[in-house]
PDB file of N, CA and C in Angstrom:
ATOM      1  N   UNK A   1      43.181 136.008 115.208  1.00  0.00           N
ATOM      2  CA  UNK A   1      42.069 135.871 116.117  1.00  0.00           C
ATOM      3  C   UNK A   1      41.104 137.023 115.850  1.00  0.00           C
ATOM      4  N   UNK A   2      39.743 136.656 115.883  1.00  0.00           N
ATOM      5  CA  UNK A   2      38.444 137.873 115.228  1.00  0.00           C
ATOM      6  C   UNK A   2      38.573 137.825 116.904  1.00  0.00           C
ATOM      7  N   UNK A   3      37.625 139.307 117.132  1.00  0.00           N
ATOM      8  CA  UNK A   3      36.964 139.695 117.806  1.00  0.00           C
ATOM      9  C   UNK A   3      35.133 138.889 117.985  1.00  0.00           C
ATOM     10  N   UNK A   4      34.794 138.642 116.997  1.00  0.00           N
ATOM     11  CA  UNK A   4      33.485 137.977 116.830  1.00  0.00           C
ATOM     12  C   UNK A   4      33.698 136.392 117.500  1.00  0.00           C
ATOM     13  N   UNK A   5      34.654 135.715 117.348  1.00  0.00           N
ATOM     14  CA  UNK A   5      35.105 134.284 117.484  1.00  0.00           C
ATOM     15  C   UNK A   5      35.325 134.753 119.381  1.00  0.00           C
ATOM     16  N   UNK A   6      36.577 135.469 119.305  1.00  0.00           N
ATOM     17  CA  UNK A   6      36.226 135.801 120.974  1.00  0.00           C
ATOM     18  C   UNK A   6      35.374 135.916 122.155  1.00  0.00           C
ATOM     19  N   UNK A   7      34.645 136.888 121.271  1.00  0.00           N
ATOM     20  CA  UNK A   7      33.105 137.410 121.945  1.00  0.00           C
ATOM     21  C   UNK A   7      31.965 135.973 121.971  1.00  0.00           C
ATOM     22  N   UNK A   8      32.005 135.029 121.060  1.00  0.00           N
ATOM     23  CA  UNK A   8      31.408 133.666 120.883  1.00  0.00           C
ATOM     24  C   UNK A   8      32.247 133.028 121.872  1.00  0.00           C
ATOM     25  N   UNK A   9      33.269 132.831 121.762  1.00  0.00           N
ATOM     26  CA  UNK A   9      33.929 131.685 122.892  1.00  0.00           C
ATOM     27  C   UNK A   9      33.371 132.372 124.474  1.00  0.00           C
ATOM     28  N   UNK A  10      33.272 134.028 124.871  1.00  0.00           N
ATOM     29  CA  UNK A  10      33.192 133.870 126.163  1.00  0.00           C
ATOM     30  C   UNK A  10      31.328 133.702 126.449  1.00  0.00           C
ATOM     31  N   UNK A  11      30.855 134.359 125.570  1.00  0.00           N
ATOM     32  CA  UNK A  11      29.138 134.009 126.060  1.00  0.00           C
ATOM     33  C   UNK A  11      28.642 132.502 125.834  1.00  0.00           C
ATOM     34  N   UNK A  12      29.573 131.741 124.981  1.00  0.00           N
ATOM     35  CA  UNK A  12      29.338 130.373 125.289  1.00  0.00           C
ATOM     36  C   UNK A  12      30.337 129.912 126.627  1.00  0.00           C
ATOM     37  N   UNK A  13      30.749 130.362 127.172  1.00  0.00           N
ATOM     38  CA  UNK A  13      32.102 129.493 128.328  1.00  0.00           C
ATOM     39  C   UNK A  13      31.269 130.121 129.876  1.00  0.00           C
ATOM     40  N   UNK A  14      30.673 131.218 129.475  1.00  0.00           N
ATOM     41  CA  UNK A  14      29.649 131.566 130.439  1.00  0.00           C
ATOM     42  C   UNK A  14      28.144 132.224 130.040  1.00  0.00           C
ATOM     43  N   UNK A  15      27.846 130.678 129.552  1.00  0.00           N
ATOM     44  CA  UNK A  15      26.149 130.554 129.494  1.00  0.00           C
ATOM     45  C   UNK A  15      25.535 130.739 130.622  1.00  0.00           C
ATOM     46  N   UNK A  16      26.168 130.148 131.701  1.00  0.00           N
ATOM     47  CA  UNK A  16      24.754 130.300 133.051  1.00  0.00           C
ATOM     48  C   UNK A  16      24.881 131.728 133.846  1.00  0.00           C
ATOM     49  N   UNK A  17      26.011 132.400 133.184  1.00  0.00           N
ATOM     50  CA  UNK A  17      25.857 134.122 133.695  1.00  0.00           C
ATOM     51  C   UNK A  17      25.230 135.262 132.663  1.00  0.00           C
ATOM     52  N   UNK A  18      25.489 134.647 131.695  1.00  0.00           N
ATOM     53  CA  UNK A  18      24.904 136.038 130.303  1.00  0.00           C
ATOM     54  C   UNK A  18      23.414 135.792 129.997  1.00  0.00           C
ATOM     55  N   UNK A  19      22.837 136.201 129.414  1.00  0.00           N
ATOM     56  CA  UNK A  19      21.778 136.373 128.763  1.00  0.00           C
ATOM     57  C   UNK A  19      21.143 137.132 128.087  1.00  0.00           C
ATOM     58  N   UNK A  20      20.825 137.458 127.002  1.00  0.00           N
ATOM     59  CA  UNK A  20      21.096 138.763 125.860  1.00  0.00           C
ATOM     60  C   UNK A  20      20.645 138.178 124.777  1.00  0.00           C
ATOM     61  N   UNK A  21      20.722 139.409 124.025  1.00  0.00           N
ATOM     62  CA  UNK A  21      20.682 139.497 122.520  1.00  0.00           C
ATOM     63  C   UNK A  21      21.954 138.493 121.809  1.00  0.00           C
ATOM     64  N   UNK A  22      22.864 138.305 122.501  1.00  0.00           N
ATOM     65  CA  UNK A  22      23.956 137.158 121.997  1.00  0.00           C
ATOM     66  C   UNK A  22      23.839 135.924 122.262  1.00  0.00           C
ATOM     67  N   UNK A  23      23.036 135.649 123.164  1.00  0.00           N
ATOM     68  CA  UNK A  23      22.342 134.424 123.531  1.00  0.00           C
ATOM     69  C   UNK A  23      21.553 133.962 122.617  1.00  0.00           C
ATOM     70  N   UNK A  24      20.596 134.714 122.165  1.00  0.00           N
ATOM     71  CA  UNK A  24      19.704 134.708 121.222  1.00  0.00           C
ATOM     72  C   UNK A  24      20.119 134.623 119.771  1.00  0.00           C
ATOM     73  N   UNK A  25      20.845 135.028 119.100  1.00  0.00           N
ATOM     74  CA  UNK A  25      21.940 134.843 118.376  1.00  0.00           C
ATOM     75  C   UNK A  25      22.386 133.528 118.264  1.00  0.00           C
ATOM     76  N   UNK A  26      22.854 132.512 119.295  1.00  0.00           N
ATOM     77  CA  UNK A  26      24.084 131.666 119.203  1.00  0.00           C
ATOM     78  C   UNK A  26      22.921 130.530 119.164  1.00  0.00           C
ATOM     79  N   UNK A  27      21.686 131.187 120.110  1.00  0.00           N
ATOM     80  CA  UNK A  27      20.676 129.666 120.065  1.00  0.00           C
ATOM     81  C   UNK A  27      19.820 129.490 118.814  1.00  0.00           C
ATOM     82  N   UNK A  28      19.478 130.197 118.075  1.00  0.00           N
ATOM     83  CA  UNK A  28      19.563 130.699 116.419  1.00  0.00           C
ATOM     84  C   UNK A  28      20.723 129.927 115.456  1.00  0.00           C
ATOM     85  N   UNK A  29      21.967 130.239 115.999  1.00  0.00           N
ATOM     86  CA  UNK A  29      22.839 129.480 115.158  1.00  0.00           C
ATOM     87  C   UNK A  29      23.491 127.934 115.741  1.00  0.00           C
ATOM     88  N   UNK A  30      22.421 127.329 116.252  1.00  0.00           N
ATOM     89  CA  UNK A  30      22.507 126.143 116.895  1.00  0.00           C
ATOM     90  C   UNK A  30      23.977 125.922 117.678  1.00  0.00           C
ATOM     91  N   UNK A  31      24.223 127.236 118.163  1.00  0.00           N
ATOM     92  CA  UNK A  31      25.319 126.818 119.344  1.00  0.00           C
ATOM     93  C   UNK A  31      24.818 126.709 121.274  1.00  0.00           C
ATOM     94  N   UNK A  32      23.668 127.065 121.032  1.00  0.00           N
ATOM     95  CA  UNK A  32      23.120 126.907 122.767  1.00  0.00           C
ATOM     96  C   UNK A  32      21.369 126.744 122.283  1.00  0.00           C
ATOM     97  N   UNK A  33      21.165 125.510 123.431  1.00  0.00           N
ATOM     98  CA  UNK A  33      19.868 125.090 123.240  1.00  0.00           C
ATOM     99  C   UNK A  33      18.908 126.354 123.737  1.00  0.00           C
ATOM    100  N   UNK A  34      19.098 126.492 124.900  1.00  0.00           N
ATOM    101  CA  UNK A  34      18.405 127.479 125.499  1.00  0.00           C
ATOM    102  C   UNK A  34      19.524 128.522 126.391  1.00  0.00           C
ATOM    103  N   UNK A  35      19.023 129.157 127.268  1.00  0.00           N
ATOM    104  CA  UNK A  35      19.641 130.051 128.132  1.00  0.00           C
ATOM    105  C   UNK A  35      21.179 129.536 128.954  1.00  0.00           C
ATOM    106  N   UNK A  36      21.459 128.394 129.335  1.00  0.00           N
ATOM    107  CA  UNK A  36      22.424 127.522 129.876  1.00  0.00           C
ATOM    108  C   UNK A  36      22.833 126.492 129.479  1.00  0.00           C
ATOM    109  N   UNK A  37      21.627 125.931 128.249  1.00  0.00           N
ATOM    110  CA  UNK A  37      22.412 124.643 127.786  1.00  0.00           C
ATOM    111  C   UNK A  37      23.228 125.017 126.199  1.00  0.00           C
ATOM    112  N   UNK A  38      24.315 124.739 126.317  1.00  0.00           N
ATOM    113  CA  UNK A  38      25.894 124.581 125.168  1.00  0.00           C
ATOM    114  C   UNK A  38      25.587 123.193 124.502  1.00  0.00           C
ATOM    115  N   UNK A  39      25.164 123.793 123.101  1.00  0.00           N
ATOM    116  CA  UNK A  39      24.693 122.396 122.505  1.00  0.00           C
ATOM    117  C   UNK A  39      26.522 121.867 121.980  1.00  0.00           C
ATOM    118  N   UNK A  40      25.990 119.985 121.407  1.00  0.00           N
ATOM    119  CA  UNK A  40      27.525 119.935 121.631  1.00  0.00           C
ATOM    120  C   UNK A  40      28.214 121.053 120.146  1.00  0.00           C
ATOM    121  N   UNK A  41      27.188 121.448 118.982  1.00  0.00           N
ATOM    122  CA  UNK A  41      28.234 122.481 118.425  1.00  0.00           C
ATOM    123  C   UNK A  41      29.064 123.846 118.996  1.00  0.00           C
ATOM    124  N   UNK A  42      28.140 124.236 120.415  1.00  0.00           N
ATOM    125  CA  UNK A  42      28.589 124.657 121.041  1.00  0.00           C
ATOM    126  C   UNK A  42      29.995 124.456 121.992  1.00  0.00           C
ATOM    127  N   UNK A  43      30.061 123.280 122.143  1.00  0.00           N
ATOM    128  CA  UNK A  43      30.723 122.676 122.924  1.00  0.00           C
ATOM    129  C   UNK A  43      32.752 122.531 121.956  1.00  0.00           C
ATOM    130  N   UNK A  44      31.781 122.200 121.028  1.00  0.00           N
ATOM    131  CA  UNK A  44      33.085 121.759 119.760  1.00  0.00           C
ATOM    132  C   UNK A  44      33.327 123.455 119.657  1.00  0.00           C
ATOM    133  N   UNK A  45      33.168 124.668 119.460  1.00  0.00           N
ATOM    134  CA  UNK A  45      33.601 125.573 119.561  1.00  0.00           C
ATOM    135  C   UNK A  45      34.063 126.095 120.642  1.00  0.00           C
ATOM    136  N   UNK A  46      33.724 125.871 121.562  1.00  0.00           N
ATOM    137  CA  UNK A  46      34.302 126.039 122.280  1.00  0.00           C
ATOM    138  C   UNK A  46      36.109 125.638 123.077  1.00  0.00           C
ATOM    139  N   UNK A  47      36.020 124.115 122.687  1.00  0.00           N
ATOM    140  CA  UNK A  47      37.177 123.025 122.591  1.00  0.00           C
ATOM    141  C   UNK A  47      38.002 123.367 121.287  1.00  0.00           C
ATOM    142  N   UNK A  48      37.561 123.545 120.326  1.00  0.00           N
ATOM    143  CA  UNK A  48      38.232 124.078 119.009  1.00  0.00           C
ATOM    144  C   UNK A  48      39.160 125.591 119.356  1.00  0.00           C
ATOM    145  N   UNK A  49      38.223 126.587 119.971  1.00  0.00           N
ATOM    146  CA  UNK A  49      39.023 127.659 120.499  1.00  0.00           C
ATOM    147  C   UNK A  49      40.249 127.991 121.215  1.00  0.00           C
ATOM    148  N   UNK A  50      39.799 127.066 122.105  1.00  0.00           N
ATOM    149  CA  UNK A  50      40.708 126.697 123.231  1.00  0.00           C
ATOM    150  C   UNK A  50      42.246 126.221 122.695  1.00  0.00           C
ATOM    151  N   UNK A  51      41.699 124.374 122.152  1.00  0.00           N
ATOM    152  CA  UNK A  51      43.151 123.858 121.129  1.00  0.00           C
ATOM    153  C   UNK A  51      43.926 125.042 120.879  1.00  0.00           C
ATOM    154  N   UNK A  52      42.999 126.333 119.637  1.00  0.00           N
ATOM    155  CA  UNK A  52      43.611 127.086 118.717  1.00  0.00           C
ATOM    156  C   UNK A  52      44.817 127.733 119.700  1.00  0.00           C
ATOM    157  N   UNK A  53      44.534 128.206 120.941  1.00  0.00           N
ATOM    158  CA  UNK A  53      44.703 129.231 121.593  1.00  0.00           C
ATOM    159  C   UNK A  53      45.845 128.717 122.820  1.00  0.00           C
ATOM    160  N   UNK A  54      45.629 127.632 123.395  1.00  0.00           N
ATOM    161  CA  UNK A  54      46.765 127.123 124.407  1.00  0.00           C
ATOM    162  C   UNK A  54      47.739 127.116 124.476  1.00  0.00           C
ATOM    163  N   UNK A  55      48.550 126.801 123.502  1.00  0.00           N
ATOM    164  CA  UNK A  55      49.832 126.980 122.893  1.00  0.00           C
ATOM    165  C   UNK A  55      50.597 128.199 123.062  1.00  0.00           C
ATOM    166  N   UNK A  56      49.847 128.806 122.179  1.00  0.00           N
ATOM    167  CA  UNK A  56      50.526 129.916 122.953  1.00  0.00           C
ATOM    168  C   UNK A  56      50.267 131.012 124.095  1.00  0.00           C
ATOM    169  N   UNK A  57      49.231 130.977 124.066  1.00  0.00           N
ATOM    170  CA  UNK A  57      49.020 131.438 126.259  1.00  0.00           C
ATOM    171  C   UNK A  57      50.166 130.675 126.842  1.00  0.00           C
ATOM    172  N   UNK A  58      50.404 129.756 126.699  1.00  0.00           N
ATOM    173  CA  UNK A  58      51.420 128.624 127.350  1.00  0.00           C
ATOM    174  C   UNK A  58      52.851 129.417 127.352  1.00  0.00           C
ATOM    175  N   UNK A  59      53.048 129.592 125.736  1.00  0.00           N
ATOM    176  CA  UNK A  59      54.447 130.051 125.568  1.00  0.00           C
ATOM    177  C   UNK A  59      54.485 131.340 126.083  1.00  0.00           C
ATOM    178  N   UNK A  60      53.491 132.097 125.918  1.00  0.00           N
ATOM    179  CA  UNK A  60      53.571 133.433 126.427  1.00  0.00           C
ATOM    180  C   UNK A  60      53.292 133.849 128.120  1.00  0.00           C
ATOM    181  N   UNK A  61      53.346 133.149 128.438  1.00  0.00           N
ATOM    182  CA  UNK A  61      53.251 132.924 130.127  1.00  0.00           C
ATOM    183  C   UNK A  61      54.387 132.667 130.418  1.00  0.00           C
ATOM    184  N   UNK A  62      55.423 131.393 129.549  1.00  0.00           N
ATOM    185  CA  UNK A  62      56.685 130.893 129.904  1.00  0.00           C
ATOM    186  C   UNK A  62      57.470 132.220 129.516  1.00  0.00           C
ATOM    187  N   UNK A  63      57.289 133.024 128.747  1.00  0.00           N
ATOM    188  CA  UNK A  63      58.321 134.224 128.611  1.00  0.00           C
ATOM    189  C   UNK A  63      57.927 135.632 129.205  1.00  0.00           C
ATOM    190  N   UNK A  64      56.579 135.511 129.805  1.00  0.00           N
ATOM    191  CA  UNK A  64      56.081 137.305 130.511  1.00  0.00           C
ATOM    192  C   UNK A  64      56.286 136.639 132.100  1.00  0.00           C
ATOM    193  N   UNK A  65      56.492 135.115 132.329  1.00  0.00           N
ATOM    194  CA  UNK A  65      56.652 135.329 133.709  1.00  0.00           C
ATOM    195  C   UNK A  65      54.997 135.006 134.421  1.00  0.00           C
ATOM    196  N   UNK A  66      54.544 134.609 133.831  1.00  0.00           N
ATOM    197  CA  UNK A  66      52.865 133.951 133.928  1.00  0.00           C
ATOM    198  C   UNK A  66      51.739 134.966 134.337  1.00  0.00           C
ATOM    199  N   UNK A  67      52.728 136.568 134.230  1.00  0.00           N
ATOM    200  CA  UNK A  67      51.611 137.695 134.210  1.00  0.00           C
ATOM    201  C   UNK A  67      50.550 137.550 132.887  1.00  0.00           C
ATOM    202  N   UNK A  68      49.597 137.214 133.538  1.00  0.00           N
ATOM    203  CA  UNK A  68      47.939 137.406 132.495  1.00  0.00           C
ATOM    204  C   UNK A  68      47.719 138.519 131.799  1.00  0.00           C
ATOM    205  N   UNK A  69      47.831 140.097 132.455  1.00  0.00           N
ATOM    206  CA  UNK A  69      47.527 140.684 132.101  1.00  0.00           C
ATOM    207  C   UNK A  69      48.791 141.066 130.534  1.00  0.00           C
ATOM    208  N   UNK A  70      49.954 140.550 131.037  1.00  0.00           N
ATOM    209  CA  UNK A  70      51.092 140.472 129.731  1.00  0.00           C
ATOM    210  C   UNK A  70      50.800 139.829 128.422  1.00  0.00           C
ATOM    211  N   UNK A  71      50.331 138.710 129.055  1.00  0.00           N
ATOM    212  CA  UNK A  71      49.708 137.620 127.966  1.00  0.00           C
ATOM    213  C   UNK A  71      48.593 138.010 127.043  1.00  0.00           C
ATOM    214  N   UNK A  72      47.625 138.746 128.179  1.00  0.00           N
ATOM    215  CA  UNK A  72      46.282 139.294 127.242  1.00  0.00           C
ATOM    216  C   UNK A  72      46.868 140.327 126.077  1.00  0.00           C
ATOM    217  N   UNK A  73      47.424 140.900 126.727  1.00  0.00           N
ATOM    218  CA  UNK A  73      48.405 142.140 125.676  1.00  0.00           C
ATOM    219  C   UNK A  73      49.215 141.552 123.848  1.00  0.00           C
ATOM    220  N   UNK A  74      49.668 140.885 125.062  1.00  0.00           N
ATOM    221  CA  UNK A  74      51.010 140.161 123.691  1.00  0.00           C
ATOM    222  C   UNK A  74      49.755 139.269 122.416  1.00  0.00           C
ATOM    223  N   UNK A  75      48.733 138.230 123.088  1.00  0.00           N
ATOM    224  CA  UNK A  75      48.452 137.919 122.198  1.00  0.00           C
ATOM    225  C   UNK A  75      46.835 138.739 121.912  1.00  0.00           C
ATOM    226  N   UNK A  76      47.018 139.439 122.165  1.00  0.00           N
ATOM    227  CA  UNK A  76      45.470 140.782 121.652  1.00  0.00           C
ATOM    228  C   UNK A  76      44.161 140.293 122.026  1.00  0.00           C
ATOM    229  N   UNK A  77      44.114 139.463 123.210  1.00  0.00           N
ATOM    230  CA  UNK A  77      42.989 139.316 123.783  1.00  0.00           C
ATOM    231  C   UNK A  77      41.549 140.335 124.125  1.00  0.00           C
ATOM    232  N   UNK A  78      40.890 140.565 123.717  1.00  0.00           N
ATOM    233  CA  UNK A  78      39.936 141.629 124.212  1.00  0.00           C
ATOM    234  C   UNK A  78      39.370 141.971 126.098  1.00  0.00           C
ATOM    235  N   UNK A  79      39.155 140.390 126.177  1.00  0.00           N
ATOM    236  CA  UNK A  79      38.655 140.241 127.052  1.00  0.00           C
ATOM    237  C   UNK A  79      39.755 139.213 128.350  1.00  0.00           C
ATOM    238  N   UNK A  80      39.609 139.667 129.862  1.00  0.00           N
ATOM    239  CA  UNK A  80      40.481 139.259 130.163  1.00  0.00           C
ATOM    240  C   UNK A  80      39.707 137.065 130.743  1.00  0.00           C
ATOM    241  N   UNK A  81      38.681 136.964 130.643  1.00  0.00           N
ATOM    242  CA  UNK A  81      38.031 136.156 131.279  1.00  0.00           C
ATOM    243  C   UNK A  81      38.700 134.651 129.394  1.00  0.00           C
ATOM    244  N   UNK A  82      38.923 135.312 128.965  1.00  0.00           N
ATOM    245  CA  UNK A  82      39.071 134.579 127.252  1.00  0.00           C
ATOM    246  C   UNK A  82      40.493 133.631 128.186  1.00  0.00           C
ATOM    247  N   UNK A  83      41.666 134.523 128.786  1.00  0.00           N
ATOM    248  CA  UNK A  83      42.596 134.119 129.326  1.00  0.00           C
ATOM    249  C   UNK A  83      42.502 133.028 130.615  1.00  0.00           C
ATOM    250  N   UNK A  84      41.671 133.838 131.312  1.00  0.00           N
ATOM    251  CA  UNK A  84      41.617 132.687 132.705  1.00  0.00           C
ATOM    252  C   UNK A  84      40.831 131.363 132.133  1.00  0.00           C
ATOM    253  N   UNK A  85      39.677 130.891 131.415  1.00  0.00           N
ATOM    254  CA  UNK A  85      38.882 129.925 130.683  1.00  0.00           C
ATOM    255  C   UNK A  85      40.134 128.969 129.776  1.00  0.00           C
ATOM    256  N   UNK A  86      41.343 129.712 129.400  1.00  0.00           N
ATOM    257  CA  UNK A  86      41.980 128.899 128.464  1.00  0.00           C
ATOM    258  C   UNK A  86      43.217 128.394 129.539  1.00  0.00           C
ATOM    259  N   UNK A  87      43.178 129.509 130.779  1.00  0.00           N
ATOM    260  CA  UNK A  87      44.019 128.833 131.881  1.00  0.00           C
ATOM    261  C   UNK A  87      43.416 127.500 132.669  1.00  0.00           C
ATOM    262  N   UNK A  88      42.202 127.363 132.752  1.00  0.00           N
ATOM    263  CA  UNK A  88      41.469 126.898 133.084  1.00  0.00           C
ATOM    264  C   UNK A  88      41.581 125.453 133.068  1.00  0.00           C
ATOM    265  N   UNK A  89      41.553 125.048 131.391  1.00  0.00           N
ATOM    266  CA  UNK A  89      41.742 124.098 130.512  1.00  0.00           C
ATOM    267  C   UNK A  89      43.550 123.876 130.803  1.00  0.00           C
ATOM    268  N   UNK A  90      44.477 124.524 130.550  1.00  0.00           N
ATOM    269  CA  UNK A  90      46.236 123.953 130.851  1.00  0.00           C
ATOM    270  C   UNK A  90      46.149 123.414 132.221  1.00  0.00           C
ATOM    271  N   UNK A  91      45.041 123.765 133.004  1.00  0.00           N
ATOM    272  CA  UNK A  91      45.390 123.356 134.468  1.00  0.00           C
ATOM    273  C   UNK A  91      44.652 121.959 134.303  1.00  0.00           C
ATOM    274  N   UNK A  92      43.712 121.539 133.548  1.00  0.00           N
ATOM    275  CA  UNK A  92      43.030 120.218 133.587  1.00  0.00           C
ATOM    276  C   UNK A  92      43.852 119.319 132.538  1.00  0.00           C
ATOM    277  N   UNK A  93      44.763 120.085 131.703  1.00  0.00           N
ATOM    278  CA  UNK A  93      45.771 119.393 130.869  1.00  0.00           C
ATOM    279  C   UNK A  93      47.020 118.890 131.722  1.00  0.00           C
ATOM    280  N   UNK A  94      47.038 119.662 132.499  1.00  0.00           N
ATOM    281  CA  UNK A  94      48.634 119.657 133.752  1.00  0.00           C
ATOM    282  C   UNK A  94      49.558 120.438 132.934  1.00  0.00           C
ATOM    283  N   UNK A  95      49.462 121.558 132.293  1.00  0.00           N
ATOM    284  CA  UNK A  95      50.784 122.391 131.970  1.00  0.00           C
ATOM    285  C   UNK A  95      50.680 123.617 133.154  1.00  0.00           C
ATOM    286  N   UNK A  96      49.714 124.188 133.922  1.00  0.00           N
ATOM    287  CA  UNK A  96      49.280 125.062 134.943  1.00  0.00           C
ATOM    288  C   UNK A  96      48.756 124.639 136.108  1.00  0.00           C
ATOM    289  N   UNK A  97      49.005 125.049 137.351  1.00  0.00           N
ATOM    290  CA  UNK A  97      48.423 124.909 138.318  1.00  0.00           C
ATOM    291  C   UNK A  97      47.797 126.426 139.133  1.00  0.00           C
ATOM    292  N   UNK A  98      46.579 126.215 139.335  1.00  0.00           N
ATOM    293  CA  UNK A  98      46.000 127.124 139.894  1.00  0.00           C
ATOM    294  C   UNK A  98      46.139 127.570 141.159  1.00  0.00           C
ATOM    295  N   UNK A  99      46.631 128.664 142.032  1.00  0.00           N
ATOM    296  CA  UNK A  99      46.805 128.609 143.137  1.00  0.00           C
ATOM    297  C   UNK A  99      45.942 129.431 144.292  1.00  0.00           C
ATOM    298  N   UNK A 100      44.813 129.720 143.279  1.00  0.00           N
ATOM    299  CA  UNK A 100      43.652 130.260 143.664  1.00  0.00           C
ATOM    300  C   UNK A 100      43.513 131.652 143.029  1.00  0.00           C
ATOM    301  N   UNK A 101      42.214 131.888 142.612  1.00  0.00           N
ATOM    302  CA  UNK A 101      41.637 132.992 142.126  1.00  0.00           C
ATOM    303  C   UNK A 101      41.776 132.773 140.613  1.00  0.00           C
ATOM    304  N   UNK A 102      42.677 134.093 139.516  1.00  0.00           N
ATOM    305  CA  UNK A 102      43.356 134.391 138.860  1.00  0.00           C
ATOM    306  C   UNK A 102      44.620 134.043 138.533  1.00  0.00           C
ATOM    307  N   UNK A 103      45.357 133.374 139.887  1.00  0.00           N
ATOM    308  CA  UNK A 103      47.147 133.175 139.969  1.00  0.00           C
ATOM    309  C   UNK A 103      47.122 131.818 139.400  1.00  0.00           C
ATOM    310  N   UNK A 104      47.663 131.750 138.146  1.00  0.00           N
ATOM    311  CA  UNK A 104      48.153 130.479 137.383  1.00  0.00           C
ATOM    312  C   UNK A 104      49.784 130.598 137.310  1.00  0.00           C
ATOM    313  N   UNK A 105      50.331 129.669 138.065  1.00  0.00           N
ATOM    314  CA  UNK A 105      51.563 129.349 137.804  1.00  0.00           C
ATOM    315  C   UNK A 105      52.048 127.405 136.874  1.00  0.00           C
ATOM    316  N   UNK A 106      53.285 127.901 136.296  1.00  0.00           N
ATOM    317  CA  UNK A 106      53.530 126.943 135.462  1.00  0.00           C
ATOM    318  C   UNK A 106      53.877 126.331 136.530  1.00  0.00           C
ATOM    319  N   UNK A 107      53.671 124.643 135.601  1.00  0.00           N
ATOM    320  CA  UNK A 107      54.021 123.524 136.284  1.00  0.00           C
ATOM    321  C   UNK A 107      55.246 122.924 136.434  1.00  0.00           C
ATOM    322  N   UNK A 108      55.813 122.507 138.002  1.00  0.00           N
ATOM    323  CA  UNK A 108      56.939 122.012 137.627  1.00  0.00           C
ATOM    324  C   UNK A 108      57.301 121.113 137.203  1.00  0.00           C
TER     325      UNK A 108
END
């Protein structure tokens, strides 16, 4: 996992909060139309990331005990928002359920 691919997955997963010089950047490299809109290459990177990445957030939740901050560690996450966005997605898959906030517990 790059750091560059990271830093791309979270300013595209939160377009309608950032706005920057990385914005400017991604709408340049035809990943966001403008300030909030995620064109769909945007979109496919984003979903591509995710795939890459679920798996094992998954497994590594089933063995730290579904501490996040363990998970960010084990698999070298930079950022902790990369984790909750890919929790995000297991909970619309049904491997996680959200129990508000941050607290993702596995499913029974």
């Amino acid at each position: 996992m790059t750091k560059e691919n990271e830093d791309r997955f979270i300013t595209l997963s939160l377009a309608f909060e950032v706005y920057g010089r990385e914005t400017e950047e991604l709408k340049n490299e035809g990943y966001m139309i403008s300030f909030c809109c995620v064109t769909p290459k945007g979109e496919e990177f984003i979903n591509k990331y995710i795939e890459d990445h679920k798996h094992a957030v998954l497994d590594s939740m089933r063995k730290n005990h579904c501490s996040l901050c363990e998970v960010q560690e084990e698999l070298n996450f930079q950022n902790y928002l990369t984790i909750v966005k890919i929790c995000d997605r297991l909970c619309e898959d049904g491997y996680l359920v959200n129990s508000g906030g941050y607290d993702y517990r596995l499913k029974d």
